[in-house]
C-alpha atoms as a PDB file:
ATOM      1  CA  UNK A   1      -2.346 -25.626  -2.858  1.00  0.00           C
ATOM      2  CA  UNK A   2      -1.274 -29.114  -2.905  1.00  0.00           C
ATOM      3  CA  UNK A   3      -3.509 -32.630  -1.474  1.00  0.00           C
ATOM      4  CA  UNK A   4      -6.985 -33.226  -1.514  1.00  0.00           C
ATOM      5  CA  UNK A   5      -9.970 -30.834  -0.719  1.00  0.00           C
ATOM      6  CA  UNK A   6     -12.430 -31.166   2.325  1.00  0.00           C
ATOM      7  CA  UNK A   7     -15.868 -32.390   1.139  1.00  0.00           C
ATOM      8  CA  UNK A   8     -19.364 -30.824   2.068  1.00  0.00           C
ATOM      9  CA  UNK A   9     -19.463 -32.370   5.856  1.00  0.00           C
ATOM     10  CA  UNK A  10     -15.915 -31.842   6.516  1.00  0.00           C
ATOM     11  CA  UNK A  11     -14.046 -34.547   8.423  1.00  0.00           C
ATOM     12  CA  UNK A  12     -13.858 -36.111  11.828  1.00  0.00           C
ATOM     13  CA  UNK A  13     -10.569 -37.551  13.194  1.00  0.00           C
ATOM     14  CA  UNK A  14      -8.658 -37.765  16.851  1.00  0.00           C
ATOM     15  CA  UNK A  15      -6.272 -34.947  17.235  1.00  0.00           C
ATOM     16  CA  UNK A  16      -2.730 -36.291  18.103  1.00  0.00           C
ATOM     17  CA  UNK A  17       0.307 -34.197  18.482  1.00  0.00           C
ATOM     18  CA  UNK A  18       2.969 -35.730  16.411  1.00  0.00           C
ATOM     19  CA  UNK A  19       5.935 -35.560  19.350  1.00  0.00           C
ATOM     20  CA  UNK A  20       3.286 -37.357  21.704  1.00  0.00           C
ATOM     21  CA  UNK A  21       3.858 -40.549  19.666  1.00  0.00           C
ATOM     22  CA  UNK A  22       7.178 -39.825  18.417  1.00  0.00           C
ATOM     23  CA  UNK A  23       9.757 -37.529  20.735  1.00  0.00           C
ATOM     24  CA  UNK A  24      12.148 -35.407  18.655  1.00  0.00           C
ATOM     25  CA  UNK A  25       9.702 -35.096  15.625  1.00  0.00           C
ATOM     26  CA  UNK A  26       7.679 -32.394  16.652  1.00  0.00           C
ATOM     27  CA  UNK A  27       7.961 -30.631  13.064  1.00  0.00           C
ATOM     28  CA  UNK A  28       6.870 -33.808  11.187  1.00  0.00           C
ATOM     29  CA  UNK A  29      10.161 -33.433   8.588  1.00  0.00           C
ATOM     30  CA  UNK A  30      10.327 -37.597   9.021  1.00  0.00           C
ATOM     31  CA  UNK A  31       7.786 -40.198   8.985  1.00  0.00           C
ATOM     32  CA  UNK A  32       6.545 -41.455  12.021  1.00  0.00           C
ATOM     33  CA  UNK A  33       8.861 -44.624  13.420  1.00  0.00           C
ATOM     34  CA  UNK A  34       5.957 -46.648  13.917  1.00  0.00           C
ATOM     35  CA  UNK A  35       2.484 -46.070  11.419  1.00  0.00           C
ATOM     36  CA  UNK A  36      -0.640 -45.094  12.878  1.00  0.00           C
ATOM     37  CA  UNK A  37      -3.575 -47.702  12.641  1.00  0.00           C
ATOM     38  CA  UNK A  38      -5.512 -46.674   9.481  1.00  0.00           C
ATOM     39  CA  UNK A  39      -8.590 -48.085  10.842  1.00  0.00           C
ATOM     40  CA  UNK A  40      -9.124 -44.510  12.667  1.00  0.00           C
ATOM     41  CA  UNK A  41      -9.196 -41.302  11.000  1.00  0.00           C
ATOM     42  CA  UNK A  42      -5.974 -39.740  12.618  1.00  0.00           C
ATOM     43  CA  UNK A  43      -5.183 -35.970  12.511  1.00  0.00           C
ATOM     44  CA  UNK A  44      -1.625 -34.727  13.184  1.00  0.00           C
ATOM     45  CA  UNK A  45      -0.832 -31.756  14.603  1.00  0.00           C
ATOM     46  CA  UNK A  46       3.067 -30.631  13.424  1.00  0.00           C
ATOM     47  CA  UNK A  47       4.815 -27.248  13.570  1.00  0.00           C
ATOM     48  CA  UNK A  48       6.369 -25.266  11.192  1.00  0.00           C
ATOM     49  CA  UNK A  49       9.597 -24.948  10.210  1.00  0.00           C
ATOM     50  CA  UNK A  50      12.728 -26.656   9.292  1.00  0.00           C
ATOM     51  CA  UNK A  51      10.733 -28.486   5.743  1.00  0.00           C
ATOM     52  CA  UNK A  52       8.737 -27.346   3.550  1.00  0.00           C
ATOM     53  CA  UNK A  53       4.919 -27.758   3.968  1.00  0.00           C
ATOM     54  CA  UNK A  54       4.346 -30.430   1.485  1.00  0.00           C
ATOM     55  CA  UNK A  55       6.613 -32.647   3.005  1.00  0.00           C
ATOM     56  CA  UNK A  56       5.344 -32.429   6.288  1.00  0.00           C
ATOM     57  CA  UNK A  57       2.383 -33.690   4.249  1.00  0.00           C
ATOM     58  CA  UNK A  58       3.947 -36.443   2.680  1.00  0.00           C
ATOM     59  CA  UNK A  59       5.849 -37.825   6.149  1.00  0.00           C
ATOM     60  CA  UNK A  60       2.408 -37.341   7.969  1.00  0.00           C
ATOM     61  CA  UNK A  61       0.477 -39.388   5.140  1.00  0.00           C
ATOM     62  CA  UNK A  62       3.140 -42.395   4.678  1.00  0.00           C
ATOM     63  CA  UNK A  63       2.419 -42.668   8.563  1.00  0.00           C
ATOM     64  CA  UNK A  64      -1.132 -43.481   8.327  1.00  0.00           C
ATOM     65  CA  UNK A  65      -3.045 -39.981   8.874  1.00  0.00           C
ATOM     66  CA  UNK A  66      -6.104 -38.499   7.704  1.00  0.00           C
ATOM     67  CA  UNK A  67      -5.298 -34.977   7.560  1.00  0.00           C
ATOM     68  CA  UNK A  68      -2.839 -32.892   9.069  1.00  0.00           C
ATOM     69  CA  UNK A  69      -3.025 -29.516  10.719  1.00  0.00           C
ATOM     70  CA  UNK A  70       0.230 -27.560  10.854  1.00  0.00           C
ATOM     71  CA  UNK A  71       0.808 -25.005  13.633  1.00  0.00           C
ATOM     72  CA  UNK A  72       2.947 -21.474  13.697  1.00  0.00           C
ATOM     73  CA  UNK A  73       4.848 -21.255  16.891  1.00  0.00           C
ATOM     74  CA  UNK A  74       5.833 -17.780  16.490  1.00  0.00           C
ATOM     75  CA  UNK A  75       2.847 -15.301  14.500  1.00  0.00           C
ATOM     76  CA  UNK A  76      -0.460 -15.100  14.691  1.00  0.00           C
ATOM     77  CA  UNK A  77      -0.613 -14.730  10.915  1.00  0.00           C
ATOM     78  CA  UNK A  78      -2.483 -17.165   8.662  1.00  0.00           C
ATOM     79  CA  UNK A  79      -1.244 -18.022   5.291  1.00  0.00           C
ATOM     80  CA  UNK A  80      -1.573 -20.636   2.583  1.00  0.00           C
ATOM     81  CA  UNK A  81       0.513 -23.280   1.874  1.00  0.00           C
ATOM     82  CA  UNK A  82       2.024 -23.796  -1.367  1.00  0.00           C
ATOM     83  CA  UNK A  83       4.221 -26.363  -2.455  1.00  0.00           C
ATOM     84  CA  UNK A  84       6.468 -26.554  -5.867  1.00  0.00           C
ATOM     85  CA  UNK A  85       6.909 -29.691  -8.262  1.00  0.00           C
ATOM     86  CA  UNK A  86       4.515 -32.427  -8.629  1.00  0.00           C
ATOM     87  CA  UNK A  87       2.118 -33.116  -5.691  1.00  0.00           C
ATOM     88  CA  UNK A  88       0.004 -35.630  -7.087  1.00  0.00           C
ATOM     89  CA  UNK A  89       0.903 -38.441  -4.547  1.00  0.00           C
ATOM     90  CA  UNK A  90      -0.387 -36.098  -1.630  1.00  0.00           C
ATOM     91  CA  UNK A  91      -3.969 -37.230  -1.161  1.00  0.00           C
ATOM     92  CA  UNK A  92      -4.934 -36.350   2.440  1.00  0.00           C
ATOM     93  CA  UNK A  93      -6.075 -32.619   3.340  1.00  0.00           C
ATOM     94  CA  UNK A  94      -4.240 -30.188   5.273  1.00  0.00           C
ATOM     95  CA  UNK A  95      -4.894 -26.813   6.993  1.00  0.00           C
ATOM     96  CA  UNK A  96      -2.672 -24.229   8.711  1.00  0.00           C
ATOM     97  CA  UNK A  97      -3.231 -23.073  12.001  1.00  0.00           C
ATOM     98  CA  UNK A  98      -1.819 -19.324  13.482  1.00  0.00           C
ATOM     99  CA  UNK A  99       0.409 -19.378  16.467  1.00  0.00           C
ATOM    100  CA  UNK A 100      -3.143 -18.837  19.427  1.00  0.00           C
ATOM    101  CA  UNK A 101      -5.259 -21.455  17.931  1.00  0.00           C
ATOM    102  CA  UNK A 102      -1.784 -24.096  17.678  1.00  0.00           C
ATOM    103  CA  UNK A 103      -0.893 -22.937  21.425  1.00  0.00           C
ATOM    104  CA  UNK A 104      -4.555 -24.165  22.530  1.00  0.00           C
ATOM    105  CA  UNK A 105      -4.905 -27.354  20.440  1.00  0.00           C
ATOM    106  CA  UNK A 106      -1.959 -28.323  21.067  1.00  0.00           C
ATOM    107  CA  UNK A 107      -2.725 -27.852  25.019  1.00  0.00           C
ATOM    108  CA  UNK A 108      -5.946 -29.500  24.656  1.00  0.00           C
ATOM    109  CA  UNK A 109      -4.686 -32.496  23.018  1.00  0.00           C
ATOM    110  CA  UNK A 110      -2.007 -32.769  25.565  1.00  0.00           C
ATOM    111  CA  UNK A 111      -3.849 -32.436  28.524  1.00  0.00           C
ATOM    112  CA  UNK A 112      -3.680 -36.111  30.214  1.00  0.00           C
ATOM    113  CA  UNK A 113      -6.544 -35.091  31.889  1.00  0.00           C
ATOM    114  CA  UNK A 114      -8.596 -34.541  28.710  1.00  0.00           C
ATOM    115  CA  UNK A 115      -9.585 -39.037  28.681  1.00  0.00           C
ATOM    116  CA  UNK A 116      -7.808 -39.374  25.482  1.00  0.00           C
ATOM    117  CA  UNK A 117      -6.860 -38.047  22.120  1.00  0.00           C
ATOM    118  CA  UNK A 118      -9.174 -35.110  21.170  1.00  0.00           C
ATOM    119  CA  UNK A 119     -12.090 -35.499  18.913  1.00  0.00           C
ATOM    120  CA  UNK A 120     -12.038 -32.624  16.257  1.00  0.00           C
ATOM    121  CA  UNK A 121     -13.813 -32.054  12.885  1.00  0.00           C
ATOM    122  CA  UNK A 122     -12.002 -30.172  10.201  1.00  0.00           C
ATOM    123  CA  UNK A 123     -14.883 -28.110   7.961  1.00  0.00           C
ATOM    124  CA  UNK A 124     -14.266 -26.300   4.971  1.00  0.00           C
ATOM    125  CA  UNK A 125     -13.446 -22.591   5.068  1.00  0.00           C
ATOM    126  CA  UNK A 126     -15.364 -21.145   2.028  1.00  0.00           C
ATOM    127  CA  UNK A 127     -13.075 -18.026   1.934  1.00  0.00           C
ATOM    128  CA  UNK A 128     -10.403 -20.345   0.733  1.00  0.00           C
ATOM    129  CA  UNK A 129     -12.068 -21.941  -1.628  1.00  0.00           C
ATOM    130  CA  UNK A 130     -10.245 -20.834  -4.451  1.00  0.00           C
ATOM    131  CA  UNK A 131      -6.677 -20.064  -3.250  1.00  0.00           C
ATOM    132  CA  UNK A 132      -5.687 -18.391  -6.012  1.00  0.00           C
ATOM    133  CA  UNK A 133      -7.159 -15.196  -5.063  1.00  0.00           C
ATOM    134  CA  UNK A 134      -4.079 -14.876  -2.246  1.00  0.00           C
ATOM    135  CA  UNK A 135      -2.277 -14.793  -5.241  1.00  0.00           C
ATOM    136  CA  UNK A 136      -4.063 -12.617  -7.526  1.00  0.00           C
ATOM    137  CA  UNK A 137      -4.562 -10.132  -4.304  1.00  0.00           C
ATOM    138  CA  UNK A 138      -0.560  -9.996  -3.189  1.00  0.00           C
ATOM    139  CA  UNK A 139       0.884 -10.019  -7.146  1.00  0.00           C
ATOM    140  CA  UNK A 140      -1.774  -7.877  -9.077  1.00  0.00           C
ATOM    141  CA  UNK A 141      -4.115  -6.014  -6.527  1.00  0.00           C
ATOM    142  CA  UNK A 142      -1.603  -5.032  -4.010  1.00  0.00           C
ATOM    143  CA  UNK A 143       1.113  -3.501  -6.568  1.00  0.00           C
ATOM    144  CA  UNK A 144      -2.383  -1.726  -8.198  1.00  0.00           C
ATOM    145  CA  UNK A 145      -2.991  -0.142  -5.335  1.00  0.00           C
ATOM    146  CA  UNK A 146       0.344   0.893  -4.220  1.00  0.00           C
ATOM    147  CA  UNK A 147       0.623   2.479  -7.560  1.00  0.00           C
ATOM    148  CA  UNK A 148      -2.415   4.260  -7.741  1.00  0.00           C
ATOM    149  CA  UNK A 149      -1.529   5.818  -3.960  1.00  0.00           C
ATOM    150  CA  UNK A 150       1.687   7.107  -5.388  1.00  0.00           C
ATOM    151  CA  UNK A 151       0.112   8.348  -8.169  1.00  0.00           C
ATOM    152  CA  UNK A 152      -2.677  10.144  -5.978  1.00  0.00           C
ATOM    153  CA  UNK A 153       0.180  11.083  -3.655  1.00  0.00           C
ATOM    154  CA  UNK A 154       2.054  12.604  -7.281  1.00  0.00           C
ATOM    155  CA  UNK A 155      -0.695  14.706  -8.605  1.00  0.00           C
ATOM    156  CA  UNK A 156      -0.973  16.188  -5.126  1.00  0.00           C
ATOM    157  CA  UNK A 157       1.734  16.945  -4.690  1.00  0.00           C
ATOM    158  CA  UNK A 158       2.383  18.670  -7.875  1.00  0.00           C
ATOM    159  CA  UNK A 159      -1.101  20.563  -7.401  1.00  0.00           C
ATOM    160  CA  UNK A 160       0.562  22.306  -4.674  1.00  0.00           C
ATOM    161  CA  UNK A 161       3.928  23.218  -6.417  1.00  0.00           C
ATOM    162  CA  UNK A 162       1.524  24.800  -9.181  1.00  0.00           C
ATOM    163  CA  UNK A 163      -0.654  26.473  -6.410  1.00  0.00           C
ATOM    164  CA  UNK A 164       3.037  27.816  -5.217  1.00  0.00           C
ATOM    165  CA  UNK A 165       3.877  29.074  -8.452  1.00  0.00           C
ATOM    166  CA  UNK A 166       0.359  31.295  -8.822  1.00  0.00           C
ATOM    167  CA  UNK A 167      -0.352  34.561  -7.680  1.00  0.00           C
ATOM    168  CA  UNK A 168      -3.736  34.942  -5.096  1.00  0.00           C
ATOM    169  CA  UNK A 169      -6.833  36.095  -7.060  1.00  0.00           C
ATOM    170  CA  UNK A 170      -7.350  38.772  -4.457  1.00  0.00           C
ATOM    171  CA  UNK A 171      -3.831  40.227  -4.858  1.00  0.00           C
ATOM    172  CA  UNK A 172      -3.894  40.368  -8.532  1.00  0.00           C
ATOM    173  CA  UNK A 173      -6.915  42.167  -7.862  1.00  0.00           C
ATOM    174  CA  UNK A 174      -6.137  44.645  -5.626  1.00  0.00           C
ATOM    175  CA  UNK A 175      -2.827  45.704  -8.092  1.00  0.00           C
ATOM    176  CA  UNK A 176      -3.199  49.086  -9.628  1.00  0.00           C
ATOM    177  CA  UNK A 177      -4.609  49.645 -13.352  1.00  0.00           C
ATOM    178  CA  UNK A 178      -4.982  52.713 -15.677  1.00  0.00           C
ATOM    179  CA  UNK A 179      -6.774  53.644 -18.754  1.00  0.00           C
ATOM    180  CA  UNK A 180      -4.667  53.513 -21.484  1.00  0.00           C
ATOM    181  CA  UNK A 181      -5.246  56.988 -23.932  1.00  0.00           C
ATOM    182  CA  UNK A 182      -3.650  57.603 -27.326  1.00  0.00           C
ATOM    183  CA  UNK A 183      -3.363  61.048 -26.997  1.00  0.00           C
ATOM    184  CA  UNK A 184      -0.988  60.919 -23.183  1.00  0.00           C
ATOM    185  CA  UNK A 185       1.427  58.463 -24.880  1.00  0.00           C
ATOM    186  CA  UNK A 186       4.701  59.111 -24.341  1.00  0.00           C
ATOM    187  CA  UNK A 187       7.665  58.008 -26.739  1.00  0.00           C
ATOM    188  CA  UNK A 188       9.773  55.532 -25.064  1.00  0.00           C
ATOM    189  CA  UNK A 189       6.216  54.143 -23.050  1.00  0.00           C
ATOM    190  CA  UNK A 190       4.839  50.887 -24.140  1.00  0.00           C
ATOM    191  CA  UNK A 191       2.595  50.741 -26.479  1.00  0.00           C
ATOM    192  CA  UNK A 192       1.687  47.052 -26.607  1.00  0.00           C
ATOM    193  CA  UNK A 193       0.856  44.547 -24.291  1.00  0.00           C
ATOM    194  CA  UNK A 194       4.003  41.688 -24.214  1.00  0.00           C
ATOM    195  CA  UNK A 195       1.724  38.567 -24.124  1.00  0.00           C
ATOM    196  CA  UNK A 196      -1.244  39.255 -26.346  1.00  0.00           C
ATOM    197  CA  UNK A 197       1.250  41.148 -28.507  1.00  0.00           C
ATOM    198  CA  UNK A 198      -1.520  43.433 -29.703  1.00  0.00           C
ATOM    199  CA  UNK A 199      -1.301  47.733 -29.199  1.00  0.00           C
ATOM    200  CA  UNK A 200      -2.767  49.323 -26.572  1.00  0.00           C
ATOM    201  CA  UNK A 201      -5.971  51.548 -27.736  1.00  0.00           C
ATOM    202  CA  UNK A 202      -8.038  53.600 -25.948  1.00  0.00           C
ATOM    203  CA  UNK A 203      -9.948  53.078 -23.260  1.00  0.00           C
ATOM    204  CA  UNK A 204      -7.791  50.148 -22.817  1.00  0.00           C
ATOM    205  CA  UNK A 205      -8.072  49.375 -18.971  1.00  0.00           C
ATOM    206  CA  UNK A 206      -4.020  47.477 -18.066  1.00  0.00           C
ATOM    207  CA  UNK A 207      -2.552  46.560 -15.046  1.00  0.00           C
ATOM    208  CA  UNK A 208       0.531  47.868 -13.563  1.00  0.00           C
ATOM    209  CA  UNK A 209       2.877  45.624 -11.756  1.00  0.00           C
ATOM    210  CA  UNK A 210       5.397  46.940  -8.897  1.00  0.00           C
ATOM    211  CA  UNK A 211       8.371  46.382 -11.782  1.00  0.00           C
ATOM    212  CA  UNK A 212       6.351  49.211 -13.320  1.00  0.00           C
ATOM    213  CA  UNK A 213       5.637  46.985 -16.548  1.00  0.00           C
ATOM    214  CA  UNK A 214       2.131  47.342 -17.724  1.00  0.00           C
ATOM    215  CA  UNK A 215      -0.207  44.881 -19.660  1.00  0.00           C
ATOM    216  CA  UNK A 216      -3.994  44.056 -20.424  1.00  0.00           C
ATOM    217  CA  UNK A 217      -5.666  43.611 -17.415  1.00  0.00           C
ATOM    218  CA  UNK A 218      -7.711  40.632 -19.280  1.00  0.00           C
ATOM    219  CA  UNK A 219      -4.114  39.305 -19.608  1.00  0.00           C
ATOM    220  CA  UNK A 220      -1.745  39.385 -17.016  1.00  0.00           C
ATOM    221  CA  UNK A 221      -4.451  38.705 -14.543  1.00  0.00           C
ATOM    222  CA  UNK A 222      -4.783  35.235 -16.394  1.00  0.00           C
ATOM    223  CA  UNK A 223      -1.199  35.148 -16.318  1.00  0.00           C
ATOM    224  CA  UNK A 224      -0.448  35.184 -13.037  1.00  0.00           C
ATOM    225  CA  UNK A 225      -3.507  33.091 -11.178  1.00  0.00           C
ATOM    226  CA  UNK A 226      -3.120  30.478 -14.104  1.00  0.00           C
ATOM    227  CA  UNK A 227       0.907  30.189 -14.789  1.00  0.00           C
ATOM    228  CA  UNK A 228       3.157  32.375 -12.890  1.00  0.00           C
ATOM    229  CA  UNK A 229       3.367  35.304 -10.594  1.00  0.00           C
ATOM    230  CA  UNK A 230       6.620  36.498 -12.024  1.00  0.00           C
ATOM    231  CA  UNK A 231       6.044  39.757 -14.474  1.00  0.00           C
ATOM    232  CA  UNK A 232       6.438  37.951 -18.172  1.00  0.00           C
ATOM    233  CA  UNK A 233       9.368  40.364 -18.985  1.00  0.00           C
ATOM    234  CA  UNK A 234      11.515  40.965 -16.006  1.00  0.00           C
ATOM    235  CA  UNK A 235      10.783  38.121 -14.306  1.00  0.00           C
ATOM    236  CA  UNK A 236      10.593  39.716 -10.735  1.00  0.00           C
ATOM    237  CA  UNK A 237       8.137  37.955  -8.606  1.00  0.00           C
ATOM    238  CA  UNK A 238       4.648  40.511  -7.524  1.00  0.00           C
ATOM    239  CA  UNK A 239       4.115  39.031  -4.404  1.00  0.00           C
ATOM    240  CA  UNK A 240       5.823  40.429  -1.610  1.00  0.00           C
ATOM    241  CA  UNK A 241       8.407  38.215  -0.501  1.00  0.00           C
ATOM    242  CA  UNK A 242       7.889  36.040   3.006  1.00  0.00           C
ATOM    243  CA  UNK A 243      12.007  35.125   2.952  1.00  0.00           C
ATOM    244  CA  UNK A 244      13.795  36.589   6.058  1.00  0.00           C
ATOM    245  CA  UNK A 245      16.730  35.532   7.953  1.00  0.00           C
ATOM    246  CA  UNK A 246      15.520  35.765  11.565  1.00  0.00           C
ATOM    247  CA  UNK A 247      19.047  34.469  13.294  1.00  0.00           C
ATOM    248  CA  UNK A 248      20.972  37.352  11.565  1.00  0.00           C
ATOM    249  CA  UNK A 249      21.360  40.435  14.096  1.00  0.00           C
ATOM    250  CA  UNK A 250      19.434  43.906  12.372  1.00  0.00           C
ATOM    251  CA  UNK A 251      22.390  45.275  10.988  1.00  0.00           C
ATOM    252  CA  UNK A 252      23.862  42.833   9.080  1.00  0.00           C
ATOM    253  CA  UNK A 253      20.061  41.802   8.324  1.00  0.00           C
ATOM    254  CA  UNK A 254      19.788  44.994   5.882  1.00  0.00           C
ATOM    255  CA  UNK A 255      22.698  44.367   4.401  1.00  0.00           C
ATOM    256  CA  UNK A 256      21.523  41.237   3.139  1.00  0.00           C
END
């Protein structure tokens, strides 16, 4: 986020690990005590930590170099740098390097048998192009997406506290029903179904429930595979109950 952009062909410089030419600095947090000969293009390699990335930059760039790479000696994660304030006076481009490909540059370019400092080209990494989009992915896309999981993770979960709630189709089914006749009623029977609210009539077929209440087949069979399976009056639950209390000896089990 900060310094300037690699061009089209990339750039070509000699690798040189910044504690090689001065001891005690490996991080790069202070200018080198001696500048580096401009006349050469002059990559330093520095590792994170203990300054910000931008000046690492800075101290690297008063010294003389072209570009500098900056190493993770601990993850194998790559991230983007990002600086805060003005970083107009940074000019020279710079790249971050995870903790495997640091280990073996910095190996490479240390190797005394290697005939001198290592010749490396730095190309451009089209993905990164536009840096922003680490941005818009971690403070936008990420929370987005996180969201909608809970809220997939929500509706499911209420789906199957409603399917909990609901009576099986086949059950209902299987309950028993009568036809409803005028001329058997009884006083003190019903005579009118307690959710529709309308009479019985004849020919009516209903549904009895094991509470003994009795309604329109039409509706409580509606009633209790689309709301609840407790009977709309006393409330008792039609399915037969799967509670038991297994650690309870037999006796005191039918008490309970």
């Amino acid at each position: 986020m900060f310094g300037s952009r690699l061009g089209d062909d990339g750039l070509v410089g000699r690798l040189l690990v910044v504690e090689d030419v001065d001891p005690g600095n490996i991080d790069g947090c202070r200018p080198l005590a001696t500048p580096m000969d401009t006349s050469d293009s002059w990559i330093m390699l520095v590792e994170r930590g203990n300054c910000g990335f931008v000046d690492k930059v800075r101290n690297m760039q008063a010294s003389g170099a072209a570009a500098v790479l900056v190493g993770d000696p601990w993850y194998d994660l790559p991230i983007t740098m990002y600086a805060s304030g003005d970083t107009s006076d940074v000019h020279i481009p710079s790249s971050f390097v995870a903790r495997r490909e640091y280990n073996g540059i910095r190996e490479a370019a240390l190797d005394p048998s290697g005939g001198g400092p290592l010749l490396v080209r730095l190309v451009r990494n089209e993905y990164y192009e536009l840096p922003f989009l680490d941005v818009l992915f971690i403070t936008i896309l990420s929370p987005m997406l996180m969201m909608a999981f809970i809220y997939v993770l929500y509706r499911l979960r209420l789906r199957q506290h409603r399917l909990r709630d609901l009576a099986p189709t086949d059950f209902v089914h299987g309950l028993p029903t009568k036809t409803f006749y005028r001329s058997k009623y009884r006083d003190g029977e019903p005579d009118e179904c307690a959710i529709c609210l309308d009479d019985f009539g004849d020919d009516d077929e209903l549904r009895i429930l094991p509470c003994k209440h009795e309604y329109h087949v039409r509706c409580i069979d509606r009633w209790l595979t689309t709301r609840k399976k407790f009977c709309p009056i006393c409330k008792q639950n039609v399915c037969p109950s799967s509670e038991s209390t297994p650690l309870l000896p037999p006796r005191l089990r039918s008490i309970v």
